[in-house]
Protein backbone atom coordinates (compact mmCIF):
# COMPACT_ATOMS: atom_id res chain seq x y z
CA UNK A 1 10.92 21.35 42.72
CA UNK A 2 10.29 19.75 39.70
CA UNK A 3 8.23 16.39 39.27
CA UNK A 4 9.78 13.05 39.34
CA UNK A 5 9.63 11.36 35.96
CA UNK A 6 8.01 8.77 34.79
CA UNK A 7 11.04 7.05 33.82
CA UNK A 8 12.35 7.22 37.17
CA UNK A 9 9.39 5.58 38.81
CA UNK A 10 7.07 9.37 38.93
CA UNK A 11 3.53 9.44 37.77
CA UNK A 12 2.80 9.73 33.99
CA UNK A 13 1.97 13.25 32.59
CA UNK A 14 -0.67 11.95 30.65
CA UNK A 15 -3.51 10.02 31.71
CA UNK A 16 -6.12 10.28 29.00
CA UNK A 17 -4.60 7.67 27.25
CA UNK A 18 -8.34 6.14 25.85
CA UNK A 19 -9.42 9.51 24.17
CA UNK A 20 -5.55 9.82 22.36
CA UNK A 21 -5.81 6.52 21.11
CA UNK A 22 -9.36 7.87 19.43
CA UNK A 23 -8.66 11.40 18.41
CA UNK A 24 -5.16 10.40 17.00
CA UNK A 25 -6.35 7.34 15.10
CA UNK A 26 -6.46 7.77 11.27
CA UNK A 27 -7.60 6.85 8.85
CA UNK A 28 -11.17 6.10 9.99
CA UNK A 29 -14.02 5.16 8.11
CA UNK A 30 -18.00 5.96 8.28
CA UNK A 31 -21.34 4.74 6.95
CA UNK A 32 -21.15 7.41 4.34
CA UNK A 33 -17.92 5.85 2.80
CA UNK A 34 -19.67 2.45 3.25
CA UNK A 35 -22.42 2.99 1.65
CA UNK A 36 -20.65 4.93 -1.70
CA UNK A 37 -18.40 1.81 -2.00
CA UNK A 38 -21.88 -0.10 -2.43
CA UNK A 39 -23.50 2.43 -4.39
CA UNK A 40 -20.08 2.32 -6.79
CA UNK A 41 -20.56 -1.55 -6.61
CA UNK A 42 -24.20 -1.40 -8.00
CA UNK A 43 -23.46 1.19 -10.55
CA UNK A 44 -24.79 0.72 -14.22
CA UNK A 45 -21.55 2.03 -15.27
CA UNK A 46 -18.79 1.19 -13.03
CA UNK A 47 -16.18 3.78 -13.63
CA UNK A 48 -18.73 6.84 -13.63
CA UNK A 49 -17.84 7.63 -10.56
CA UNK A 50 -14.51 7.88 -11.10
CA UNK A 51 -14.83 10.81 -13.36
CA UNK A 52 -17.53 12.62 -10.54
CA UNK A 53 -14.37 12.27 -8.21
CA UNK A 54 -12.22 14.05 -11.34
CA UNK A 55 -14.32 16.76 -11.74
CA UNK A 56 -15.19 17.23 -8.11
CA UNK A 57 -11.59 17.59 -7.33
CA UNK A 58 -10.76 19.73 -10.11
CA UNK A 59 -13.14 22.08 -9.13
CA UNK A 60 -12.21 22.08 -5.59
CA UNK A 61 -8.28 23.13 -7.16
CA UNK A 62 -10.35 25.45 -9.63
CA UNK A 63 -8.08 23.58 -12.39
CA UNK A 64 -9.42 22.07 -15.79
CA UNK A 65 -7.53 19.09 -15.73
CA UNK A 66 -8.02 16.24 -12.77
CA UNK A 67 -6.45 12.72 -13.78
CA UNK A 68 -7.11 9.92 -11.28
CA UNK A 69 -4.84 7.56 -10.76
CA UNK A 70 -3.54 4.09 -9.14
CA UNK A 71 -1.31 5.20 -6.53
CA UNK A 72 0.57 8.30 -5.97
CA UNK A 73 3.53 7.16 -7.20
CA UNK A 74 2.09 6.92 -10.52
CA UNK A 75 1.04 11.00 -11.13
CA UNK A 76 4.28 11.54 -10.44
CA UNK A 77 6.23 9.25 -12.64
CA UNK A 78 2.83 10.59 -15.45
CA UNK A 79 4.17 14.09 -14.28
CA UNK A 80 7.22 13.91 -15.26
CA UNK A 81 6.60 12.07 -18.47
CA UNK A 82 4.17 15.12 -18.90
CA UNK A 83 7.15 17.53 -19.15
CA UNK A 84 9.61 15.46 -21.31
CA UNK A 85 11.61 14.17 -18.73
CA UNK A 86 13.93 11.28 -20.22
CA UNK A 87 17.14 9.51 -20.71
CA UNK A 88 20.16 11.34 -19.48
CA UNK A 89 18.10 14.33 -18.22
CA UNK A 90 18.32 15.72 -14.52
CA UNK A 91 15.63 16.55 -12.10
CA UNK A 92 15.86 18.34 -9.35
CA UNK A 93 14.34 17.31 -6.21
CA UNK A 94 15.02 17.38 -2.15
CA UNK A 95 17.10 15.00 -0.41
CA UNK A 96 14.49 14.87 2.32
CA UNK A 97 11.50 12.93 0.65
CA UNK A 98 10.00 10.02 0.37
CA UNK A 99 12.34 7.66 -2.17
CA UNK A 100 9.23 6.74 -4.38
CA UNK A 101 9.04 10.74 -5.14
CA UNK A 102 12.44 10.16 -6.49
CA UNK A 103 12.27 6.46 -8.13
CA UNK A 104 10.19 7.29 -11.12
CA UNK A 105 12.68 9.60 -12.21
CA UNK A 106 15.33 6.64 -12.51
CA UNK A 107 12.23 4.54 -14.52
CA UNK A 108 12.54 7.39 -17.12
CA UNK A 109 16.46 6.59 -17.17
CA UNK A 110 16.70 10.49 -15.86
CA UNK A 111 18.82 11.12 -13.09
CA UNK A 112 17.80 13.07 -9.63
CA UNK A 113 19.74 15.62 -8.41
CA UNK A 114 19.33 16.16 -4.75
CA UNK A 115 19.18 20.02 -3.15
CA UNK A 116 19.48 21.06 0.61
CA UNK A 117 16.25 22.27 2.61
CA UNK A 118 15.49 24.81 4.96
CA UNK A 119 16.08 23.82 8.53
CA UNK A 120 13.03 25.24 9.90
CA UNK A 121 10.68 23.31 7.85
CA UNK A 122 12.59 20.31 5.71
CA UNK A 123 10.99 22.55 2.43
CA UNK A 124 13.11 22.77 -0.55
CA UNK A 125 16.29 25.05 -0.61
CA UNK A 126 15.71 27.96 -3.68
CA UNK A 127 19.13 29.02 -3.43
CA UNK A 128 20.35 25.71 -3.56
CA UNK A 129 18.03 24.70 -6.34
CA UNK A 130 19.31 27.54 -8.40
CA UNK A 131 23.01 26.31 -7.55
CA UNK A 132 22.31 23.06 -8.91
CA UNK A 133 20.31 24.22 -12.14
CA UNK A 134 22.33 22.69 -15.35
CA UNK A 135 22.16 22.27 -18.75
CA UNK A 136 20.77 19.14 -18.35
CA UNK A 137 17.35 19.78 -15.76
CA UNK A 138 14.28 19.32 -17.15
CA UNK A 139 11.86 19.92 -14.45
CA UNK A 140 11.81 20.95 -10.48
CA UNK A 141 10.05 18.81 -7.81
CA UNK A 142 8.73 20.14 -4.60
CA UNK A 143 7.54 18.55 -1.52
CA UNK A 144 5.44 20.16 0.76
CA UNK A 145 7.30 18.47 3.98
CA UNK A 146 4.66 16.76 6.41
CA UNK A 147 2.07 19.44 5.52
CA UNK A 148 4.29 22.62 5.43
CA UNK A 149 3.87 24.84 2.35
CA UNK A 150 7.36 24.87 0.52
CA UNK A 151 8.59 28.71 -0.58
CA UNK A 152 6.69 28.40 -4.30
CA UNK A 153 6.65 32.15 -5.53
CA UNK A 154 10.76 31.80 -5.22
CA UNK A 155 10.84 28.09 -7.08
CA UNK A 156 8.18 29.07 -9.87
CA UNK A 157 10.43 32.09 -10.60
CA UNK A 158 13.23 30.18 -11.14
CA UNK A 159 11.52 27.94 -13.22
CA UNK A 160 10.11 30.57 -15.05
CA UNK A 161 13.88 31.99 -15.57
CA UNK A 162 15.01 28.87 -16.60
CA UNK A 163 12.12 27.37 -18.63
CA UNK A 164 11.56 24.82 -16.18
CA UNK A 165 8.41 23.27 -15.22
CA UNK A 166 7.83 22.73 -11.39
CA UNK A 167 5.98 19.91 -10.21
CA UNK A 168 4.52 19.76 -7.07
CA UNK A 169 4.23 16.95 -4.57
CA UNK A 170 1.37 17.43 -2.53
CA UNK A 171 0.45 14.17 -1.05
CA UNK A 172 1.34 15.75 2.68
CA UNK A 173 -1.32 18.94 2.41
CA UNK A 174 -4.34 17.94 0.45
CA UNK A 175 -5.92 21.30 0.71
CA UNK A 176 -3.38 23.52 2.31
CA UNK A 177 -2.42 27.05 1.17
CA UNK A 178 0.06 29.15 -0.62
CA UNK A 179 -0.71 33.34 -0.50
CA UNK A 180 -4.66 31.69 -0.49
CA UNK A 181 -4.30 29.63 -3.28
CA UNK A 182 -3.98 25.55 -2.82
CA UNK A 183 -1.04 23.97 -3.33
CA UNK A 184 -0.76 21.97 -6.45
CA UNK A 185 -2.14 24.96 -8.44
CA UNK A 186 1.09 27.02 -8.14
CA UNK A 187 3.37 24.91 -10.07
CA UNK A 188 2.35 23.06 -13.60
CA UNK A 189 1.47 20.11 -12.17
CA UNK A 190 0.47 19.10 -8.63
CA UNK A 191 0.55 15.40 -7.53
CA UNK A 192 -1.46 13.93 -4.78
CA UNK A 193 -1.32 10.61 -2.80
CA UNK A 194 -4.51 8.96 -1.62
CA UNK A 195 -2.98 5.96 0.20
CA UNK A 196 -4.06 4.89 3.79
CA UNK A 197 -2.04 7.65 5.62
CA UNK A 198 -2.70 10.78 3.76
CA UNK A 199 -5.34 13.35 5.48
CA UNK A 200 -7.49 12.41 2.34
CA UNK A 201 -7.07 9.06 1.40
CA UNK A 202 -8.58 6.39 -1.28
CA UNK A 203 -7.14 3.30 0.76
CA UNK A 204 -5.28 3.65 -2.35
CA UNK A 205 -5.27 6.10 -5.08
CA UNK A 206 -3.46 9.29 -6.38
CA UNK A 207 -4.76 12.30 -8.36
CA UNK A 208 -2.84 14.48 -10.49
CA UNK A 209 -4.27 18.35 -11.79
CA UNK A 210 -3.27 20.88 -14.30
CA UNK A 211 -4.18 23.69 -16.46
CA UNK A 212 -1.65 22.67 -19.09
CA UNK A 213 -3.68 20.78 -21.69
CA UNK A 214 -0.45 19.39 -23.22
CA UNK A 215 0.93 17.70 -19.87
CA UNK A 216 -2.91 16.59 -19.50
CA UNK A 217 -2.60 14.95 -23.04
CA UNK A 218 1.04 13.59 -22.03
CA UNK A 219 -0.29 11.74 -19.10
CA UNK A 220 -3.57 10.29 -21.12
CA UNK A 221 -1.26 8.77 -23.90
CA UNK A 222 1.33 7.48 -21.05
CA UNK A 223 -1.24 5.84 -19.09
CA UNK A 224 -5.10 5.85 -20.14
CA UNK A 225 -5.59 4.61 -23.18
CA UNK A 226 -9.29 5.25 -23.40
CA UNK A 227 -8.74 8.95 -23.23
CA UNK A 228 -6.87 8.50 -26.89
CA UNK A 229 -9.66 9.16 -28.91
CA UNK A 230 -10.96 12.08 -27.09
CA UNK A 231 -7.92 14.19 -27.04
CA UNK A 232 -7.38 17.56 -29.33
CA UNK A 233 -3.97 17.17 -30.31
CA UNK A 234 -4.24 14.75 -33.36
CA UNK A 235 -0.10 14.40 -32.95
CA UNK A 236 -1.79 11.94 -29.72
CA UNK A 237 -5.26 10.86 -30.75
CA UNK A 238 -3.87 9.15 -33.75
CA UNK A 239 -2.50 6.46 -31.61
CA UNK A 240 -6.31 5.39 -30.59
CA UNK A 241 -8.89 6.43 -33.49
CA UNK A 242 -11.70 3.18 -33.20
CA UNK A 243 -12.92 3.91 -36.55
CA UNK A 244 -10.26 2.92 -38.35
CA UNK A 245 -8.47 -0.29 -38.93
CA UNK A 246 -5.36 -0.25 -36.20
CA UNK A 247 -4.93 -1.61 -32.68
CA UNK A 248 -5.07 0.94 -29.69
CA UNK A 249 -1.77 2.06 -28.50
CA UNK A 250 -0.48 4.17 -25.68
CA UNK A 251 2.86 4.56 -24.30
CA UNK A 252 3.05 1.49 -21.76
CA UNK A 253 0.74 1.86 -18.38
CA UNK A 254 -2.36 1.79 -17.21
CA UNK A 255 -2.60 3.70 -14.31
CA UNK A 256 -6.32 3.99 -14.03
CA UNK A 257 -7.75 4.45 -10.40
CA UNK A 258 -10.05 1.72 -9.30
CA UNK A 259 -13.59 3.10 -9.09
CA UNK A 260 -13.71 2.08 -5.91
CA UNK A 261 -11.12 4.26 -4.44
CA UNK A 262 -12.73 7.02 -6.04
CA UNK A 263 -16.13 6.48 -3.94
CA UNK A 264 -14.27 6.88 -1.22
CA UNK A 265 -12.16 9.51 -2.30
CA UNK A 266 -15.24 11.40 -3.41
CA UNK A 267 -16.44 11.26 0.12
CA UNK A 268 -13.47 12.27 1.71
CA UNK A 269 -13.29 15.62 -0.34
CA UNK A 270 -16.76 16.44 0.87
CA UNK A 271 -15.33 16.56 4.23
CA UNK A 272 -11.52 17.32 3.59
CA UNK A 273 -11.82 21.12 4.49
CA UNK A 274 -13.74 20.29 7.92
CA UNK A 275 -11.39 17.42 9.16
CA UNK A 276 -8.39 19.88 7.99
CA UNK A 277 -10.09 22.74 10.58
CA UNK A 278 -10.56 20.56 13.10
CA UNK A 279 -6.37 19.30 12.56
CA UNK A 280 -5.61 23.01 12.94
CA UNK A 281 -7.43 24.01 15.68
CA UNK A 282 -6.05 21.47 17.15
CA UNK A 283 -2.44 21.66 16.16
CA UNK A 284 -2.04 24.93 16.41
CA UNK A 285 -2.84 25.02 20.23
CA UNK A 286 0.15 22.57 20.56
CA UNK A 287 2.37 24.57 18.29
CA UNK A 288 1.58 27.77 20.96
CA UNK A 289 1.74 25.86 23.48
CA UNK A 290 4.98 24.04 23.02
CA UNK A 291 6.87 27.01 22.00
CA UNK A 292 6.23 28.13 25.32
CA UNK A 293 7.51 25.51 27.10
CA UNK A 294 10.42 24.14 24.82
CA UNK A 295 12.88 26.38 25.61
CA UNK A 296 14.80 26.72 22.99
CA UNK A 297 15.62 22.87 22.50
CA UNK A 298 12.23 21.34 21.72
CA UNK A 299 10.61 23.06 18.78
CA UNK A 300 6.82 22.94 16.93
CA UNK A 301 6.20 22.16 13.22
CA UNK A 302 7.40 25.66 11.58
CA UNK A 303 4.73 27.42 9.38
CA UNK A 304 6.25 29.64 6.78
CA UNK A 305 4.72 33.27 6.38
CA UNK A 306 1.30 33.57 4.30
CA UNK A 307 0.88 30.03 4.27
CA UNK A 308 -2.09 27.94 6.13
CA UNK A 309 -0.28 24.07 6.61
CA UNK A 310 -1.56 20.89 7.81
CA UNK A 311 -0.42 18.57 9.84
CA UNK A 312 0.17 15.15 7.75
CA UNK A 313 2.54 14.35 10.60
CA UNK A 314 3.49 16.48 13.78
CA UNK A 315 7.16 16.69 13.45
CA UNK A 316 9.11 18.71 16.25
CA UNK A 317 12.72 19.43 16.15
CA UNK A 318 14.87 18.52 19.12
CA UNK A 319 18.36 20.23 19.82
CA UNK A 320 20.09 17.72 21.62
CA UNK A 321 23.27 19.64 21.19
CA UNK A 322 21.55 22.30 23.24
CA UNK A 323 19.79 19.93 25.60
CA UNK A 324 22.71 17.89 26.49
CA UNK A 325 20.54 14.91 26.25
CA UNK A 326 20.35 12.22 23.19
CA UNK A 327 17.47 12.58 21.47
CA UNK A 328 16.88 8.43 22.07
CA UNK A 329 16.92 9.30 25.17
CA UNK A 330 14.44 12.08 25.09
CA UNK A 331 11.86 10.26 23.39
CA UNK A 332 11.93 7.32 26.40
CA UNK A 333 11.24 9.96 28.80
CA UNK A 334 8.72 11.75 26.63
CA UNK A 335 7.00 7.32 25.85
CA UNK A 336 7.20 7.26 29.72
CA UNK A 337 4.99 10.01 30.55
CA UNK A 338 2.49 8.32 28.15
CA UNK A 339 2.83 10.14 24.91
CA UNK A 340 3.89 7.70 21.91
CA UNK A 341 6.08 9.51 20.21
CA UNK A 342 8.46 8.25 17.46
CA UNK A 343 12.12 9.52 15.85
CA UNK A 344 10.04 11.27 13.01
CA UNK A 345 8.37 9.86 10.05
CA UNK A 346 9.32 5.65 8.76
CA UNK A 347 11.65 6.18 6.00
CA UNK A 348 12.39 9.67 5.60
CA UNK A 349 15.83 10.19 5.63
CA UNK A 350 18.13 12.11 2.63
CA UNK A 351 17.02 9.79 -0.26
CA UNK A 352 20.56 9.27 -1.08
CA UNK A 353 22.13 7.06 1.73
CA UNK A 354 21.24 4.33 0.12
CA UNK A 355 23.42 2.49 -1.81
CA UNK A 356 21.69 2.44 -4.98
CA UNK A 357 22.63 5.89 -5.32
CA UNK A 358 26.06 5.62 -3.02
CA UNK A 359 27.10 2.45 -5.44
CA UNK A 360 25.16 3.80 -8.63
CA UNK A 361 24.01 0.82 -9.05
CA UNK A 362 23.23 -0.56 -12.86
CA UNK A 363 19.51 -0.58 -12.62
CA UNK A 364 18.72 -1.87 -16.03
CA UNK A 365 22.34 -2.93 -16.72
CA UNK A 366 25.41 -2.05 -16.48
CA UNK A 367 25.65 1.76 -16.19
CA UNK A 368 22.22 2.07 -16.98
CA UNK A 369 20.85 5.01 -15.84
CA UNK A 370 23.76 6.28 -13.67
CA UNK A 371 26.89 6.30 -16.20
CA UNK A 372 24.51 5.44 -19.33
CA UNK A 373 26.27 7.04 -23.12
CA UNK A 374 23.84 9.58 -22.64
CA UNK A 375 24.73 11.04 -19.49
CA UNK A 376 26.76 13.75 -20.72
CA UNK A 377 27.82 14.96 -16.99
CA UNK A 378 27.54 12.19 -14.24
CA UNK A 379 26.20 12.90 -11.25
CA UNK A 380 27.11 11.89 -8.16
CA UNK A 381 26.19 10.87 -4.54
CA UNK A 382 27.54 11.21 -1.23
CA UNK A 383 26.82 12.01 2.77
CA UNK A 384 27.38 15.36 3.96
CA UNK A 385 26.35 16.62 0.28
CA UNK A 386 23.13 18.34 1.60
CA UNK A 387 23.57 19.22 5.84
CA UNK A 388 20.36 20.46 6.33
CA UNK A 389 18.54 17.77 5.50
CA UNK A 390 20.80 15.61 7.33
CA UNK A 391 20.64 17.24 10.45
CA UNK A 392 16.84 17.94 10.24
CA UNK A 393 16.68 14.54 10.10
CA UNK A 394 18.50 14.20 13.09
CA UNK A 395 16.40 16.00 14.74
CA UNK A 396 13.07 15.08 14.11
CA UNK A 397 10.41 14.12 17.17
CA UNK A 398 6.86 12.99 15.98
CA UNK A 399 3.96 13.74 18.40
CA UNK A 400 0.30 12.54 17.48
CA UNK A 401 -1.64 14.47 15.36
CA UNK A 402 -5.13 14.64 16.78
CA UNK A 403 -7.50 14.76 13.94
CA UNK A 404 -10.97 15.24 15.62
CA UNK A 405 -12.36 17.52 18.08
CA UNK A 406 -10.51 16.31 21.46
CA UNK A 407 -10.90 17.93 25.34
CA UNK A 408 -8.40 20.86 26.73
CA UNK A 409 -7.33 18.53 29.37
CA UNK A 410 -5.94 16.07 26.84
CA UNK A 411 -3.88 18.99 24.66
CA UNK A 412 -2.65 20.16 27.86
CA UNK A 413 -1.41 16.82 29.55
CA UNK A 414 0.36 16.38 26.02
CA UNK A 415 1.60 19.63 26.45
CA UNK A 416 2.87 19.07 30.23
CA UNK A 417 4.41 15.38 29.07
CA UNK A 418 6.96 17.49 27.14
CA UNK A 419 7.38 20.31 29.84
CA UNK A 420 8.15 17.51 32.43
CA UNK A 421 10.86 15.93 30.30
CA UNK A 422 12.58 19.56 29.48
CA UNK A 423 12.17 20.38 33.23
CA UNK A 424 14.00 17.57 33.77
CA UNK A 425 16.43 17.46 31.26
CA UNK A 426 19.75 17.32 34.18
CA UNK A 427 18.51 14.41 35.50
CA UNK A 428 18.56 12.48 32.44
């Protein structure tokens, strides 16, 4: 006979409640962080060390361009700038992603065009992306869902076919691989968010690599001004040359990183390949684990084929159509046994039920960018156009990722929490 639930007045799964609350909190900072903040603080030049953190992280991409910025936000709005992206042009991206991946493109009065995902792992549709190539696309974006490596060699070929570049959002898997290369090095440009969350984080900050010199120079003359003068192409330096008579110009933003963030960053790329094999050590117990126990209706964080992921968040999929049980309802039962679980990720949802795209709304006036004179073939946006995405997000169950070394007792109690529930499953 199964075990009463907790939800029904049965003891909790989990007990080790103290050492989850540790292991799962994150971020978390040291006296080695500390004391480079003060170090960066005392500095004879104050924003030395925020071209140590560029070349540091270059070198850990093997890349020869590293641009640190304000936010992550920012690389990718200077990535797409990089590769021409403008008024009335299209750029494809994934209707499951964060909306701030997608709202730069509107800034450059371009218009996103959203593509369906794989339902294993929320990663970017190719056969959907080539569907929705056009005339009109000027670049690819790719998320790396939560940590999962997206299917690259398939999207860089059909960039390549269509001279497209393909940008990469990495801010989920700082330091996870592709075929044993690290993603952002696969597309043209790879993108990285240092905010509070990610497994490598600046408080706030954002990075952005390359190996096209070009794109490098785009972003300098977009956003960092003081670059100007050092640049090759004279087509760029000429908008900064200090000895001559003209005022410095770039092309409207300053997206320099505080140095700051960058002592901190620096510090948490010494250690971002340790924390990440501690994650996976971890993680990938659970994924065994629970793939033992779900039965077919509770499902582990999918890793593609030659690809080594992180864990950014640990989102399971739940088949309540199988289960016969809500997934609200699922989640109390899991909270009751003790493990704080959530409906997924805040905020991810397909970018486009929202009605600034459902309403195409006149951002900077009327029409503007949606039915601008320039857009030559309107796009449009509506639920149901991308069912993947919505039903992955229908799915979604977020366990805790436990980022530092933690006992077998706790990944096991975590492990029985969910085996309880699906035991259970009739009586709920």
């Amino acid at each position: 006979m199964s075990e009463k639930l907790a939800l029904f007045g049965g003891a909790q799964a989990l007990t080790r409640v103290e050492e989850l609350t540790h292991v799962s909190r994150w971020p978390s900072f040291a006296e080695e962080e500390k004391a480079a903040v003060l170090e960066a603080m005392d500095a004879d030049h104050l924003y030395a060390v925020t071209a140590q953190f560029e070349e540091e992280f270059a070198a850990y991409h093997g890349v020869r361009f590293a641009v640190a910025q304000n936010n992550g936000t920012s690389t990718l709005h200077a990535a797409y700038f990089a590769a021409g992206v403008g008024p009335g042009d299209e750029v494809i991206t994934s209707a499951y992603t964060w909306h701030l991946q997608v709202g730069p493109i509107l800034a450059l009065h371009a218009l996103p065009v959203f593509c369906d995902v794989d339902p294993r792992s929320a990663a970017l549709d190719p056969d959907d992306v080539r569907r929705k190539i056009s005339r009109r696309t000027k670049a690819i974006v790719v998320l790396h869902p939560y940590g999962g490596v997206a299917p690259m060699e398939d999207i860089i070929a059909i960039g390549r076919e269509y001279g497209l570049p393909v940008i990469e959002d990495c801010s989920h898997a700082h330091g996870a691989t592709y075929r044993g290369r690290k993603v952002g090095t696969l597309g043209d440009i790879g993108c990285f968010s240092l905010q509070a969350s990610k497994l490598m984080t600046a408080i706030e900050g954002g990075v952005l690599i390359t190996d096209n010199e070009e794109f490098y120079e785009r972003v300098c003359v977009l956003a960092h001004y003081e670059r100007i003068p050092r640049l090759r192409s004279q087509q760029y330096r000429r908008f900064y040359e200090p000895d001559k008579v003209q005022a410095p110009a770039c092309f409207g933003f300053k997206y320099r990183m505080n140095p700051l963030a960058a002592a901190l960053a620096r510090v948490q790329l010494r250690h971002l390949d340790e924390w990440n094999a501690v994650r996976r050590q971890n993680m990938k117990y659970l994924d065994r684990r629970l793939m033992e126990v779900g039965r077919g209706v509770f499902e582990p964080p999918y890793e593609a084929p030659q690809t080594e992921r992180l864990w950014l968040n640990y989102i399971c999929q739940y088949h309540a159509d199988k289960a016969g049980v809500p997934r609200e309802r699922f989640i109390a039962a899991l909270r009751a046994e003790g493990l704080p679980v959530s409906g997924g990720r805040t905020g991810y949802l397909p970018v486009y039920w929202n009605p600034l795209y459902e309403e195409r709304c006149g951002i900077w006036g009327a029409g503007y960018p949606f039915d601008a004179p320039y857009v030559t073939s309107p796009v449009t946006y509506q639920r149901g156009m991308c069912p993947q995405a919505e039903r992955f997000e229908q799915r979604t169950v977020g366990l805790p990722v436990l980022h530092r070394p933690v006992s077998q007792e706790l990944r096991e109690e975590i492990v029985r929490a969910v085996e309880k529930v699906i035991d259970n499953l009739a009586e709920l």
